[in-house]
PDB file of N, CA and C in Angstrom:
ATOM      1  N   UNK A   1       0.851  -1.163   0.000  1.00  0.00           N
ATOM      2  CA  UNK A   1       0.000   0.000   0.000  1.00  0.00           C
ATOM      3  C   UNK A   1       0.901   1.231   0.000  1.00  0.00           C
ATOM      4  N   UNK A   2       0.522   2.359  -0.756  1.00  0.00           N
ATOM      5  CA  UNK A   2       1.026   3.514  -0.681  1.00  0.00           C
ATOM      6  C   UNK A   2       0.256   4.375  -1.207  1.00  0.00           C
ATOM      7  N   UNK A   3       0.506   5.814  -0.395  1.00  0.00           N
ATOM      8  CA  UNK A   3      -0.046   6.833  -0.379  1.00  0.00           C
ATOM      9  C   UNK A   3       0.930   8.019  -1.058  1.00  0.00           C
ATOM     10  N   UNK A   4       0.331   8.820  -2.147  1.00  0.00           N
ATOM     11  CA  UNK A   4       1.273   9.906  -2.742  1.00  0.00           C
ATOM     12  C   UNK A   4      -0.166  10.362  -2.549  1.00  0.00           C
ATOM     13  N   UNK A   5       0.412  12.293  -2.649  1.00  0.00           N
ATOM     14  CA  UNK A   5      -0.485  13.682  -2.749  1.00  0.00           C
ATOM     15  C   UNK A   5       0.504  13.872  -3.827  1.00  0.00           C
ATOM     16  N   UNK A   6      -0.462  14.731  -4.551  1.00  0.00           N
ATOM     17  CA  UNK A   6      -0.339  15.212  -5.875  1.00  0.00           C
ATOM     18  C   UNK A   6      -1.383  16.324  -6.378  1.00  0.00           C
ATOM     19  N   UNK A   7      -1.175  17.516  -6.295  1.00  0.00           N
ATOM     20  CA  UNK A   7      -2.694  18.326  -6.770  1.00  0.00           C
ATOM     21  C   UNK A   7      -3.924  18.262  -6.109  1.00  0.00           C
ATOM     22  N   UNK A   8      -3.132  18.528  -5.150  1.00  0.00           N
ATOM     23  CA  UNK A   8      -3.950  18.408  -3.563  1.00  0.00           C
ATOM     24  C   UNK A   8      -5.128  17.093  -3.689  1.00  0.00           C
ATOM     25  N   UNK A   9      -5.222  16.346  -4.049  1.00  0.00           N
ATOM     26  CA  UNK A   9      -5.641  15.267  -3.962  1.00  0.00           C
ATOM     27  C   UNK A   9      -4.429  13.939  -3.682  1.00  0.00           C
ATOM     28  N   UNK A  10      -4.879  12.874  -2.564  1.00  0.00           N
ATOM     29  CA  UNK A  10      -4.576  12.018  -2.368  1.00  0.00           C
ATOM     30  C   UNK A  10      -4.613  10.216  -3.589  1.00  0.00           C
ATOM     31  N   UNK A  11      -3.715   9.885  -3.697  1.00  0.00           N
ATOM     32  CA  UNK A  11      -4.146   8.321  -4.034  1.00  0.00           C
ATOM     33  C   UNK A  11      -3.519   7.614  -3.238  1.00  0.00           C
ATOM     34  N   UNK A  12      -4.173   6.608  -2.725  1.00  0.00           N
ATOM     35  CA  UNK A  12      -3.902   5.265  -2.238  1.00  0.00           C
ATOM     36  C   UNK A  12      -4.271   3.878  -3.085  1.00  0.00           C
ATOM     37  N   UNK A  13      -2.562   3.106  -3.282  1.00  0.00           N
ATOM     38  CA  UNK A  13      -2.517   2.321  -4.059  1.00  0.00           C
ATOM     39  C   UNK A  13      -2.335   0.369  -3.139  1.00  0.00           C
ATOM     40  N   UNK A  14      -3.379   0.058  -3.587  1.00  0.00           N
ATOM     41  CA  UNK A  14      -3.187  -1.506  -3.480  1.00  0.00           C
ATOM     42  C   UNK A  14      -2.745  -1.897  -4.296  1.00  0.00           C
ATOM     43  N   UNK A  15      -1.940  -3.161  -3.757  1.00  0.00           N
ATOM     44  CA  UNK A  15      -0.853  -3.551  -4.840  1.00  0.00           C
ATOM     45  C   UNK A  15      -1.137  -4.867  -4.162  1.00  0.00           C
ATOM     46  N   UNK A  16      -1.374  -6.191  -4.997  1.00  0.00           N
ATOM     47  CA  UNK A  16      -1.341  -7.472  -4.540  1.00  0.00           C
ATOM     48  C   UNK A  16      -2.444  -7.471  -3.737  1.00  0.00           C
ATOM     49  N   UNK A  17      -2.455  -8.730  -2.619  1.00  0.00           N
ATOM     50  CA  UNK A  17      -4.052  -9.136  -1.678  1.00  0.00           C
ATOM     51  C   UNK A  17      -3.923  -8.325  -0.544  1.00  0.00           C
ATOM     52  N   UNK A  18      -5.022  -7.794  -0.282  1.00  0.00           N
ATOM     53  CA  UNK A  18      -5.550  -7.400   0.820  1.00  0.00           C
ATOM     54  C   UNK A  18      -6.947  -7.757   1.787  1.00  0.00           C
ATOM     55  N   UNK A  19      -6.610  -8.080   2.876  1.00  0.00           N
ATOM     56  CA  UNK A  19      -7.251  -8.324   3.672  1.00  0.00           C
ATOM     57  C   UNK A  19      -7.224  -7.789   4.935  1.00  0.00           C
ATOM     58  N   UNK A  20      -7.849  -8.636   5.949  1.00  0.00           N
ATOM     59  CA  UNK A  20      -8.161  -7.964   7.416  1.00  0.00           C
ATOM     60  C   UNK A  20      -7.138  -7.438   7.928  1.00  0.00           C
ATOM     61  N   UNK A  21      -5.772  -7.986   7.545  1.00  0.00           N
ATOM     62  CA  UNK A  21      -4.396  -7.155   7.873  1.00  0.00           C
ATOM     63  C   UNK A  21      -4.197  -5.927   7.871  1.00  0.00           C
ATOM     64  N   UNK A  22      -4.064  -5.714   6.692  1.00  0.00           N
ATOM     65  CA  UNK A  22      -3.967  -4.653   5.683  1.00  0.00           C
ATOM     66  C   UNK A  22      -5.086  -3.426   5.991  1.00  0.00           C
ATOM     67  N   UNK A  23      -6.868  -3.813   6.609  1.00  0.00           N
ATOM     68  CA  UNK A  23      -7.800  -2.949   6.402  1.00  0.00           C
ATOM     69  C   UNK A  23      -7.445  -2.063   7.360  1.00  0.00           C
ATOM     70  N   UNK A  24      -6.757  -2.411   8.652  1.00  0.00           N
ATOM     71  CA  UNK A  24      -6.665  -1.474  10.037  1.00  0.00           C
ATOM     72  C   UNK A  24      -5.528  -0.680   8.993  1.00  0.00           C
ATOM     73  N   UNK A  25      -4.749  -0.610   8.302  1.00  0.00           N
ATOM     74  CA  UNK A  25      -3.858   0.079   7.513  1.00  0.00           C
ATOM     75  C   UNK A  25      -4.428   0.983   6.566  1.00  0.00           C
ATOM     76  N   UNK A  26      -5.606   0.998   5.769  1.00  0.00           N
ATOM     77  CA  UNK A  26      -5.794   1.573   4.863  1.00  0.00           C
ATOM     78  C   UNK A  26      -6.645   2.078   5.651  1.00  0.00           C
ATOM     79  N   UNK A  27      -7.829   2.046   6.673  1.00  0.00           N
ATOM     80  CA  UNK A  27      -8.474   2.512   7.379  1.00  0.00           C
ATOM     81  C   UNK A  27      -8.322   3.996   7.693  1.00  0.00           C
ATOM     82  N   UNK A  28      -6.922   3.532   8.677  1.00  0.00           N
ATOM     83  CA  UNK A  28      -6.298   4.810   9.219  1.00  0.00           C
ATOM     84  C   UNK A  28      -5.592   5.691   8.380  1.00  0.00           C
ATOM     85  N   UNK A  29      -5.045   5.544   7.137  1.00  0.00           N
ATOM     86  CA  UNK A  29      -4.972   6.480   5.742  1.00  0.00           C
ATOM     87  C   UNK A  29      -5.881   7.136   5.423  1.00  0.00           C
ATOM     88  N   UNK A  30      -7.094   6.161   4.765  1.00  0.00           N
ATOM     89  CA  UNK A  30      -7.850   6.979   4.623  1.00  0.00           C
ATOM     90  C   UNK A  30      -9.017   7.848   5.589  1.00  0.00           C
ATOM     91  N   UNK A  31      -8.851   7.421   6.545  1.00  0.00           N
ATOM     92  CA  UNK A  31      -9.649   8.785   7.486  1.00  0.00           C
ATOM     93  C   UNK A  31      -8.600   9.487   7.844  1.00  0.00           C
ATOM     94  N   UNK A  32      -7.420   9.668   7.716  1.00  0.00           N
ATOM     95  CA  UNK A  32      -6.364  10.919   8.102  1.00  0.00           C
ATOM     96  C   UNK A  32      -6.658  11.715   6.952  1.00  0.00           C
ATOM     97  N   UNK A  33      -6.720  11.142   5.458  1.00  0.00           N
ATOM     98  CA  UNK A  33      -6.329  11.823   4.218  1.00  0.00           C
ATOM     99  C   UNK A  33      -8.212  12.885   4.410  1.00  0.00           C
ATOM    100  N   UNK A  34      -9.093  11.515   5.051  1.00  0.00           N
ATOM    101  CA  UNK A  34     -10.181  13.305   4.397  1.00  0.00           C
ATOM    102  C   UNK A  34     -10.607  14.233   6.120  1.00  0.00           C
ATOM    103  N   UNK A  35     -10.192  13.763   6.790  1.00  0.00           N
ATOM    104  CA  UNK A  35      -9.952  14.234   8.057  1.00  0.00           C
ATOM    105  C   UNK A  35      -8.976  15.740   7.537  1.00  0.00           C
ATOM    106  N   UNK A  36      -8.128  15.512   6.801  1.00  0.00           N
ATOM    107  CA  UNK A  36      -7.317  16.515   6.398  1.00  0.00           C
ATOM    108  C   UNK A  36      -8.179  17.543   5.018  1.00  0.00           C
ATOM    109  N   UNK A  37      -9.468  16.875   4.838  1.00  0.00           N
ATOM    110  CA  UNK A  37     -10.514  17.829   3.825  1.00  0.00           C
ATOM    111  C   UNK A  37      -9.739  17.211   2.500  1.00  0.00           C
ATOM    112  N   UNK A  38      -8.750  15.996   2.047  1.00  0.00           N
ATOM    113  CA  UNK A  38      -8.116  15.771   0.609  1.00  0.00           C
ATOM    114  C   UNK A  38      -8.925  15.049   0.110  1.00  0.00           C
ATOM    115  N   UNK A  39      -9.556  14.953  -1.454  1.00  0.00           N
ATOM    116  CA  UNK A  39     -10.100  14.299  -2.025  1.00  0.00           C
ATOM    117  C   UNK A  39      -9.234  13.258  -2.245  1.00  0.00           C
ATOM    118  N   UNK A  40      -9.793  12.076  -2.434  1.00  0.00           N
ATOM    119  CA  UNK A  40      -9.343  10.468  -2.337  1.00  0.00           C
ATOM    120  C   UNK A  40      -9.334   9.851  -3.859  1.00  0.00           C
ATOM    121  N   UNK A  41      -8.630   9.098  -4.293  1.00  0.00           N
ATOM    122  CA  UNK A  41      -8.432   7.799  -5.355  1.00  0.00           C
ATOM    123  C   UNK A  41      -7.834   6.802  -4.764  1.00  0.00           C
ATOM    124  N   UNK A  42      -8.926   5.508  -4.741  1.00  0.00           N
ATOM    125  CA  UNK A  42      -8.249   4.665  -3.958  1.00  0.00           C
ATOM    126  C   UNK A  42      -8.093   3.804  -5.085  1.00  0.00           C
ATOM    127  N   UNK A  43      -6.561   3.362  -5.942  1.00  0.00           N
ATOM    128  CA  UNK A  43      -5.892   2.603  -7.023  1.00  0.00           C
ATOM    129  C   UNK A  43      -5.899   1.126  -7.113  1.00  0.00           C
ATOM    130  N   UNK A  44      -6.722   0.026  -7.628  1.00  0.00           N
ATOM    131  CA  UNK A  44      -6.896  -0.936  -7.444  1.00  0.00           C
ATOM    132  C   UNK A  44      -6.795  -1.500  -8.716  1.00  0.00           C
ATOM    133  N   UNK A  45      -5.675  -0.631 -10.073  1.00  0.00           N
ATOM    134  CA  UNK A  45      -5.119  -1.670 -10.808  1.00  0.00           C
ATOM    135  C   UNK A  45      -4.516  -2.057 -10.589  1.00  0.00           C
ATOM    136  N   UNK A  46      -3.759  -2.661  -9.463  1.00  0.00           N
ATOM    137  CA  UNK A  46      -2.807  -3.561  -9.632  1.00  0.00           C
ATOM    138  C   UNK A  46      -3.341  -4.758  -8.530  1.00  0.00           C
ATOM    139  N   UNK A  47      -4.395  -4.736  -7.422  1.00  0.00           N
ATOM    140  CA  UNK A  47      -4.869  -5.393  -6.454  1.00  0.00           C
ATOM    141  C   UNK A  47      -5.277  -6.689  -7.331  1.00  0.00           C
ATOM    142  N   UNK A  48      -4.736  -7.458  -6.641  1.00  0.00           N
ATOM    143  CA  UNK A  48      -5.426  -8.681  -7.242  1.00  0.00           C
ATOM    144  C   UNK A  48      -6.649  -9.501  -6.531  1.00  0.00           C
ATOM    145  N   UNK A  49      -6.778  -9.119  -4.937  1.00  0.00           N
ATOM    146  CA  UNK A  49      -7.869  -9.533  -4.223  1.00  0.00           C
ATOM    147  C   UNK A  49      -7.875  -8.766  -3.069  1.00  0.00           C
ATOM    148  N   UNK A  50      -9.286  -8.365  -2.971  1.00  0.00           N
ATOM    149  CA  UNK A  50      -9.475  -7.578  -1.627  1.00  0.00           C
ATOM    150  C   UNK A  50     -10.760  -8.444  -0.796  1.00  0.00           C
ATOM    151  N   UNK A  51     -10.371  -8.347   0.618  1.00  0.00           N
ATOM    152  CA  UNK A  51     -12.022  -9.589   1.398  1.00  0.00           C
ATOM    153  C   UNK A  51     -13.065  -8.343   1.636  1.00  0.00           C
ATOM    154  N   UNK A  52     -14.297  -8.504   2.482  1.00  0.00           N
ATOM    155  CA  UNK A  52     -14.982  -8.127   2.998  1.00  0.00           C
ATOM    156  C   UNK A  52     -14.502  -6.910   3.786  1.00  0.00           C
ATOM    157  N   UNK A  53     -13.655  -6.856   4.512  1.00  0.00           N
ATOM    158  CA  UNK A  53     -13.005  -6.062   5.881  1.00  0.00           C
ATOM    159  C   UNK A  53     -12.795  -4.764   4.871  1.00  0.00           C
ATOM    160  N   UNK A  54     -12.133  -4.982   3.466  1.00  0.00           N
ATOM    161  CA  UNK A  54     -11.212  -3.964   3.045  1.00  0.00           C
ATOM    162  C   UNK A  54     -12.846  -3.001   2.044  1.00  0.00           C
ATOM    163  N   UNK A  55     -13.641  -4.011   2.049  1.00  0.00           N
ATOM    164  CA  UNK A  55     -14.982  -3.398   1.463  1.00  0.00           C
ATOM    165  C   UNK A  55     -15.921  -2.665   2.363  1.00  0.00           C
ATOM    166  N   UNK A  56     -15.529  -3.250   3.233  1.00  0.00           N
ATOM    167  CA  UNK A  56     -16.045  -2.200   4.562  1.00  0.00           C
ATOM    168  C   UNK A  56     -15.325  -0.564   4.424  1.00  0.00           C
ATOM    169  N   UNK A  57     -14.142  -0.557   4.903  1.00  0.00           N
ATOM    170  CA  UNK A  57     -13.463   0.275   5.100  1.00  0.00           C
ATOM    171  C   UNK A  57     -13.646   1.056   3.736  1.00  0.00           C
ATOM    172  N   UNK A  58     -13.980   0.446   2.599  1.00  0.00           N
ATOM    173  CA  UNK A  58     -13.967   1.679   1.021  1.00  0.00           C
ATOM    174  C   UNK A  58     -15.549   2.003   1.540  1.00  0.00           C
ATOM    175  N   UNK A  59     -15.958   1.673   2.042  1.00  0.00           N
ATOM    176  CA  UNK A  59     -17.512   1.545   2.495  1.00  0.00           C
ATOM    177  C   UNK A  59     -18.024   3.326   3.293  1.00  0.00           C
ATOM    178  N   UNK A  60     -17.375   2.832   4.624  1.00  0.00           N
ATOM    179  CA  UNK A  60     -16.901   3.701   5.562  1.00  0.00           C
ATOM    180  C   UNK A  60     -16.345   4.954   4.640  1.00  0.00           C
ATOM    181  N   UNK A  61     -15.264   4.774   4.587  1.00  0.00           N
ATOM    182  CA  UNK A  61     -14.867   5.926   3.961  1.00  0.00           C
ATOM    183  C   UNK A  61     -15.282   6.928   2.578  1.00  0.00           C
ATOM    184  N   UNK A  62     -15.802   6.067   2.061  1.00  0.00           N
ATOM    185  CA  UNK A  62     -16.861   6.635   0.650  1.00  0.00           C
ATOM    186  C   UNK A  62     -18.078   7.879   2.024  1.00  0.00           C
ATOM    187  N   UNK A  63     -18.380   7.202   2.894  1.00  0.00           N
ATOM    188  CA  UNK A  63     -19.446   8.024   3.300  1.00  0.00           C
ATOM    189  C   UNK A  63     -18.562   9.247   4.074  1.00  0.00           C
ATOM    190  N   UNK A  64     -17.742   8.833   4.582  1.00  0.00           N
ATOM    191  CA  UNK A  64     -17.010  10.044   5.245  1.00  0.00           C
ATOM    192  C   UNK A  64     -16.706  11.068   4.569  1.00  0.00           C
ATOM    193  N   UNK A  65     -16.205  10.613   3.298  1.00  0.00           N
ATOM    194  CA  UNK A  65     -16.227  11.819   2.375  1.00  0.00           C
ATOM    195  C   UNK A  65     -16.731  12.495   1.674  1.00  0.00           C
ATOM    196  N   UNK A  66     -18.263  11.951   1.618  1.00  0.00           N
ATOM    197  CA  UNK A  66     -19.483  12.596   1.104  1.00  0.00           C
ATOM    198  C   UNK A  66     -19.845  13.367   1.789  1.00  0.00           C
ATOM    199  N   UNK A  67     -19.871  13.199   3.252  1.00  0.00           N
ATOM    200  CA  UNK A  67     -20.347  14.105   4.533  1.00  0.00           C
ATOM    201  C   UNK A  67     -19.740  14.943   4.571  1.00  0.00           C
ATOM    202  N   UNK A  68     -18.759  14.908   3.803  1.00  0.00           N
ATOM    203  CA  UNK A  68     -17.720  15.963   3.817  1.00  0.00           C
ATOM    204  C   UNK A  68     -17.589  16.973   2.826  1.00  0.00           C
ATOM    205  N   UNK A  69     -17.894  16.523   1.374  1.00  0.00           N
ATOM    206  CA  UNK A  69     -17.980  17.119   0.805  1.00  0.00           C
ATOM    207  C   UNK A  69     -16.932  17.046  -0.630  1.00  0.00           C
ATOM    208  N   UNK A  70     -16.330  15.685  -0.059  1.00  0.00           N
ATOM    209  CA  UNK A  70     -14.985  15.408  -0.740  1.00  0.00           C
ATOM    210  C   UNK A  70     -15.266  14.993  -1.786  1.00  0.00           C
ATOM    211  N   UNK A  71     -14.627  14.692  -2.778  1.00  0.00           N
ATOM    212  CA  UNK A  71     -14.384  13.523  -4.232  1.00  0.00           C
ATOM    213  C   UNK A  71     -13.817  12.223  -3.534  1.00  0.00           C
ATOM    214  N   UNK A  72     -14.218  10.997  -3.883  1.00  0.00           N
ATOM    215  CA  UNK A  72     -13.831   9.637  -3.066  1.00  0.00           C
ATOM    216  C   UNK A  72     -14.192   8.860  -4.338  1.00  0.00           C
ATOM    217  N   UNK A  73     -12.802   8.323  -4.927  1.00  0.00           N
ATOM    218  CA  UNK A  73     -13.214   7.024  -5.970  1.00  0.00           C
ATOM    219  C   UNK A  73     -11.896   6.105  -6.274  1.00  0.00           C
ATOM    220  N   UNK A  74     -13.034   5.286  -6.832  1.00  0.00           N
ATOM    221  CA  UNK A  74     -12.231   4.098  -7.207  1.00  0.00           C
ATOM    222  C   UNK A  74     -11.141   4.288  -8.572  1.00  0.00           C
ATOM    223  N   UNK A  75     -10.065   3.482  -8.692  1.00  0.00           N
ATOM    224  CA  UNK A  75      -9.950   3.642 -10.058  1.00  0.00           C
ATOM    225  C   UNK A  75      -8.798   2.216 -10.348  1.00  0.00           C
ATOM    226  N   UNK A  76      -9.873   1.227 -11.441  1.00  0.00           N
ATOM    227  CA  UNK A  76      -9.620  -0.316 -11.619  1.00  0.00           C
ATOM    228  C   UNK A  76      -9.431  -0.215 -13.200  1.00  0.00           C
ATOM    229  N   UNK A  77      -8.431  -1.117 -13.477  1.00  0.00           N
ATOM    230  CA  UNK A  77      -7.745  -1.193 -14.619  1.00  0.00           C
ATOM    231  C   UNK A  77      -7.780  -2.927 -15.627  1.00  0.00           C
ATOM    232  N   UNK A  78      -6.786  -3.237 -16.624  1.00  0.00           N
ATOM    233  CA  UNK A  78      -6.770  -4.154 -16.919  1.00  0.00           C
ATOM    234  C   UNK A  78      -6.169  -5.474 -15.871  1.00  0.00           C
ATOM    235  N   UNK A  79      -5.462  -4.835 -14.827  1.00  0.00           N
ATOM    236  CA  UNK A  79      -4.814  -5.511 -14.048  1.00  0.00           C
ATOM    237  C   UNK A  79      -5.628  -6.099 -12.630  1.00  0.00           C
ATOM    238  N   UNK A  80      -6.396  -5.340 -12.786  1.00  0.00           N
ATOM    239  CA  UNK A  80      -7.201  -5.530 -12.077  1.00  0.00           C
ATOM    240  C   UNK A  80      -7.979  -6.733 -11.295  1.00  0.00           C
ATOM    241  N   UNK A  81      -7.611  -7.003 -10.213  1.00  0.00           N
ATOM    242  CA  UNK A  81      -8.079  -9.131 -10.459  1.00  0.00           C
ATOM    243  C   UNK A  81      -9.949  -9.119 -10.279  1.00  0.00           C
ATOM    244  N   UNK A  82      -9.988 -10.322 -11.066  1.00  0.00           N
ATOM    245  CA  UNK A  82     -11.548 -10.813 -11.142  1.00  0.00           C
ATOM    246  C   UNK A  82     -12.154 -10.817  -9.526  1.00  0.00           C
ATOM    247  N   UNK A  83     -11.670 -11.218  -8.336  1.00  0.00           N
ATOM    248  CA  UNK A  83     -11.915 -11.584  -7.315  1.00  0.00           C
ATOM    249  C   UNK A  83     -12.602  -9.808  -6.628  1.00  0.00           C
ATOM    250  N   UNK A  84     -11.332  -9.342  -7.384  1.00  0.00           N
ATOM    251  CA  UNK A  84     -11.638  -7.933  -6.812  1.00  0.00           C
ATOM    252  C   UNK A  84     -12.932  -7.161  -7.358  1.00  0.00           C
ATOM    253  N   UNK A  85     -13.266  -7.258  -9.167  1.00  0.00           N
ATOM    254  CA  UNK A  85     -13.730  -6.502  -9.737  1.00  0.00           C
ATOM    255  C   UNK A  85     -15.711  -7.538  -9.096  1.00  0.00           C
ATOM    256  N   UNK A  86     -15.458  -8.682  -8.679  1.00  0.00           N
ATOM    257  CA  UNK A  86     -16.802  -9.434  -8.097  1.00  0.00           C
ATOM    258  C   UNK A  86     -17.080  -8.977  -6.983  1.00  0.00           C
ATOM    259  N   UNK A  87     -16.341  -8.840  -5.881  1.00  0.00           N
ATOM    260  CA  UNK A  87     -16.778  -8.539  -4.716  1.00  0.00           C
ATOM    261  C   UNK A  87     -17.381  -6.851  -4.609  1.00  0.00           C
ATOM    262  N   UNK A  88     -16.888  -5.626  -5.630  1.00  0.00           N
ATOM    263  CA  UNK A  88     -17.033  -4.610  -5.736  1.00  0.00           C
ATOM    264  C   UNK A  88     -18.435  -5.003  -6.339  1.00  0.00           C
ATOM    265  N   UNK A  89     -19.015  -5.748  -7.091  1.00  0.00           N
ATOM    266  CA  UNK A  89     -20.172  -6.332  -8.094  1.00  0.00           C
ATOM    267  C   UNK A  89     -21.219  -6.447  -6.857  1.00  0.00           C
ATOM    268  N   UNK A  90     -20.254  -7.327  -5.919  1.00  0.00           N
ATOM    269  CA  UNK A  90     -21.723  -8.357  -5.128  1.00  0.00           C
ATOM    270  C   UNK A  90     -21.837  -7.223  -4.121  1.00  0.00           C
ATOM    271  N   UNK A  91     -21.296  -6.600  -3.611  1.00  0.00           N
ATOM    272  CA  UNK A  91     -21.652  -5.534  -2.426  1.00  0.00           C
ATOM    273  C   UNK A  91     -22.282  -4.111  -3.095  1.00  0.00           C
ATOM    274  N   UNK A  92     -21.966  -4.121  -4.415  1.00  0.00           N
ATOM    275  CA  UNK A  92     -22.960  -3.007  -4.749  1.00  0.00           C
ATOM    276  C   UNK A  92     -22.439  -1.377  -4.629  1.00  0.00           C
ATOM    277  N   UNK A  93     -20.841  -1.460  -4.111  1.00  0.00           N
ATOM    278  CA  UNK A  93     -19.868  -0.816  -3.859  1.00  0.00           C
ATOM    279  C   UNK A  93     -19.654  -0.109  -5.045  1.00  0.00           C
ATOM    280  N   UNK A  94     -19.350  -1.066  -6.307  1.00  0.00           N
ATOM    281  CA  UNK A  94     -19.534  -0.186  -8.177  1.00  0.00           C
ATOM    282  C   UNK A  94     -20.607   0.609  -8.281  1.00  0.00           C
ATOM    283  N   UNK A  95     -21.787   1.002  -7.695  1.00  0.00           N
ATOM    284  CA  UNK A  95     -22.482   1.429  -7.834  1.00  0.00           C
ATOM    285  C   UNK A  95     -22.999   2.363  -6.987  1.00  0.00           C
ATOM    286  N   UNK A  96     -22.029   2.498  -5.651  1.00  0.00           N
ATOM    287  CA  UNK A  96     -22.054   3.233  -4.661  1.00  0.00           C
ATOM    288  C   UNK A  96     -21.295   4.353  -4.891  1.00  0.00           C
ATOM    289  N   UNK A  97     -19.920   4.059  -5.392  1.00  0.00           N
ATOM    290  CA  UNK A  97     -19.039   4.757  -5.493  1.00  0.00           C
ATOM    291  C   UNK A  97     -18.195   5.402  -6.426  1.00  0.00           C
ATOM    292  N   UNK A  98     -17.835   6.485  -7.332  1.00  0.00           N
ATOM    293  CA  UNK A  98     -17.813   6.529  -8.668  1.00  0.00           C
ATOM    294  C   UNK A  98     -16.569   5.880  -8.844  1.00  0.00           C
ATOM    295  N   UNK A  99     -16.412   5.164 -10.021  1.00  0.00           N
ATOM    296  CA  UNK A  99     -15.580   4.057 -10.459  1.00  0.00           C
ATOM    297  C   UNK A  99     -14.766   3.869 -11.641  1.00  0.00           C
ATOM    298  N   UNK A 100     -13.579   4.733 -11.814  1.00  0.00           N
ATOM    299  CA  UNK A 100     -12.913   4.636 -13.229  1.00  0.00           C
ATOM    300  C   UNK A 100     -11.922   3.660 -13.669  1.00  0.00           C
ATOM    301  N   UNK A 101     -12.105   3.452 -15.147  1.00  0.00           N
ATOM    302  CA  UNK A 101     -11.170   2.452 -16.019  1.00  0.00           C
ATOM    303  C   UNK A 101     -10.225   3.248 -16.403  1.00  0.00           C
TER     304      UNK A 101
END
């Protein structure tokens, strides 16, 4: 996982699997980054699987930053793994949250 600012907006990048490990990690990123008022891209071409925990937390934080007033999105690529681009499908998360290719 890593975090660059760039044009006063934040991205946070998954790279490889993430899970319940990992969510107390991206958690606390992303509520510092809009705690700090930065609009969010959270980078999931290169993730190849994310569980439940880490769909929570894009969950959570999608609303924090609406309340806020922020920009909060996804952005999934060719690299993108199937496991990942289903679970965003079955939770309804693609459709929660704006979502670029």
């Amino acid at each position: 996982m890593s975090v660059t600012l760039e044009h006063d907006r934040a991205t946070v990048a998954l790279n490889g699997e993430h899970e319940a490990y990992s969510a107390d990690k991206l958690a606390r990123n992303l509520t510092a980054l809009i705690a700090e008022g930065v609009p969010v891209t959270v980078d999931l071409r290169h993730a190849t699987f994310i569980d439940s925990t880490v769909v929570g937390v894009l969950i959570a934080a999608h609303r924090r930053a609406a309340e806020s007033g922020l920009e909060f999105v996804l952005l999934l690529g060719s690299e993108t793994g199937w496991p990942v681009r289903r679970l965003l499908e079955v939770t309804g998360l693609d459709a929660e949250v704006a979502v670029y290719e």
